[in-house]
Protein backbone atom coordinates (compact mmCIF):
# COMPACT_ATOMS: atom_id res chain seq x y z
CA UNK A 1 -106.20 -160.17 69.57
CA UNK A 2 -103.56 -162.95 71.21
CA UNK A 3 -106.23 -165.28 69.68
CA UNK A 4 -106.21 -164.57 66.66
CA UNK A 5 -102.61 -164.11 66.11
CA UNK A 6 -102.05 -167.97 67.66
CA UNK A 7 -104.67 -169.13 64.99
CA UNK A 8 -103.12 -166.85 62.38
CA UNK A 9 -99.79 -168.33 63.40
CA UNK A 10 -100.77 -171.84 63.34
CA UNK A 11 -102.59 -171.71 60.54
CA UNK A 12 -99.91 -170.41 58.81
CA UNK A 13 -97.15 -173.09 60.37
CA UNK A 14 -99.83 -175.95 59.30
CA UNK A 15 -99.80 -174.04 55.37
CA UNK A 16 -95.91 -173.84 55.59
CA UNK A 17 -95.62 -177.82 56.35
CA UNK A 18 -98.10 -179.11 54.21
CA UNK A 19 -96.32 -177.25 51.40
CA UNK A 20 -93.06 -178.52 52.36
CA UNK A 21 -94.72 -182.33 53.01
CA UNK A 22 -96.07 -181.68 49.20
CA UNK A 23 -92.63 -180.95 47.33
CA UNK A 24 -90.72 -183.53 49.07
CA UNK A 25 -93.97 -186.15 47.71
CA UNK A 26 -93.26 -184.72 44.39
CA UNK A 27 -89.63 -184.71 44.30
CA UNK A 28 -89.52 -188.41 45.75
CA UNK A 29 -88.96 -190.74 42.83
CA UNK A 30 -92.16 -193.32 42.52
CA UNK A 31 -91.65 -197.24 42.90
CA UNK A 32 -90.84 -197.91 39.82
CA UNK A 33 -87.93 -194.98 38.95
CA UNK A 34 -86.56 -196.83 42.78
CA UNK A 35 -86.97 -200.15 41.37
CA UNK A 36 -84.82 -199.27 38.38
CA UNK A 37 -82.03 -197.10 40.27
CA UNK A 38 -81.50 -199.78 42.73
CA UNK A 39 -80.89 -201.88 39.28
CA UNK A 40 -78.57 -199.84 37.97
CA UNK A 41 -76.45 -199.65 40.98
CA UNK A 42 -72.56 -200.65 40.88
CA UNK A 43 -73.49 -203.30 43.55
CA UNK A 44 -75.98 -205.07 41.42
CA UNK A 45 -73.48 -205.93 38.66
CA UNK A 46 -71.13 -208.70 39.80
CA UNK A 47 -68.64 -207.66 36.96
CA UNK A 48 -68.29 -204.28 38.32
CA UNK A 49 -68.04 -205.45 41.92
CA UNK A 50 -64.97 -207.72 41.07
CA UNK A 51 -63.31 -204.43 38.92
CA UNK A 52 -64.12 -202.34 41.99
CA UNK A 53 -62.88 -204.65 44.96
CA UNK A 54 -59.32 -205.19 42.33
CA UNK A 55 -59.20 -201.36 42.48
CA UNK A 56 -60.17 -201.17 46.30
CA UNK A 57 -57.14 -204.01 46.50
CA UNK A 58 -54.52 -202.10 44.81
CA UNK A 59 -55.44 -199.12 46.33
CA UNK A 60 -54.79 -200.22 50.03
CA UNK A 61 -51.59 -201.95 48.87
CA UNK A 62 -50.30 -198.40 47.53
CA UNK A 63 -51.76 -196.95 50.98
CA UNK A 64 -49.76 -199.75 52.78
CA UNK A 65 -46.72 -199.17 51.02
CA UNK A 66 -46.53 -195.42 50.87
CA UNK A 67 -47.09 -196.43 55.01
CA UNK A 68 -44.32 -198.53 54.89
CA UNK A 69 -42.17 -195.93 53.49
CA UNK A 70 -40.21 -192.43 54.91
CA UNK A 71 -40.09 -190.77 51.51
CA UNK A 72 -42.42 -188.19 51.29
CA UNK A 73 -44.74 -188.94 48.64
CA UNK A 74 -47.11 -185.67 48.84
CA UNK A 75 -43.99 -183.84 47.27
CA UNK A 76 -44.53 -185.72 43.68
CA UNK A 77 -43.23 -188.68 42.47
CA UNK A 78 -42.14 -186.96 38.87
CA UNK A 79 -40.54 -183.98 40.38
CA UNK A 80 -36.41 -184.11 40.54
CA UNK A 81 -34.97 -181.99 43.16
């Protein structure tokens, strides 16, 4: 009977993975849909790397002043005491 249940069990885990090992196949996007998403990423257009490092620039000099500074900025900058 502890035979059977091992085989049962096995058999079962082996069912379990392969079904699991089948969805992820299907769900995977083929070479071509990867081709054309690495295409379309932000890093692959030189104009919108330039707009995003300007943006990444600005940003750190607001971090670095707001740094700098012993005003308490998470209060709000439009709000009058």
């Amino acid at each position: 009977m502890s035979a059977m249940r091992t085989v049962l069990f096995s058999t079962g885990l082996v069912a379990v993975l392969g079904l699991g090992y089948g969805m992820w196949s299907i769900i995977t996007p083929g070479e071509e849909r990867r081709r054309e998403l690495i295409k379309n990423l932000p890093e692959s257009n030189p104009g919108r790397m330039d707009e995003m490092r300007k943006r990444n620039v600005l940003l750190m000099q607001k971090l670095k002043e707001a740094a700098e500074t012993d005003d308490n900025i998470a209060r709000g900058l439009g709000r009058s005491r």
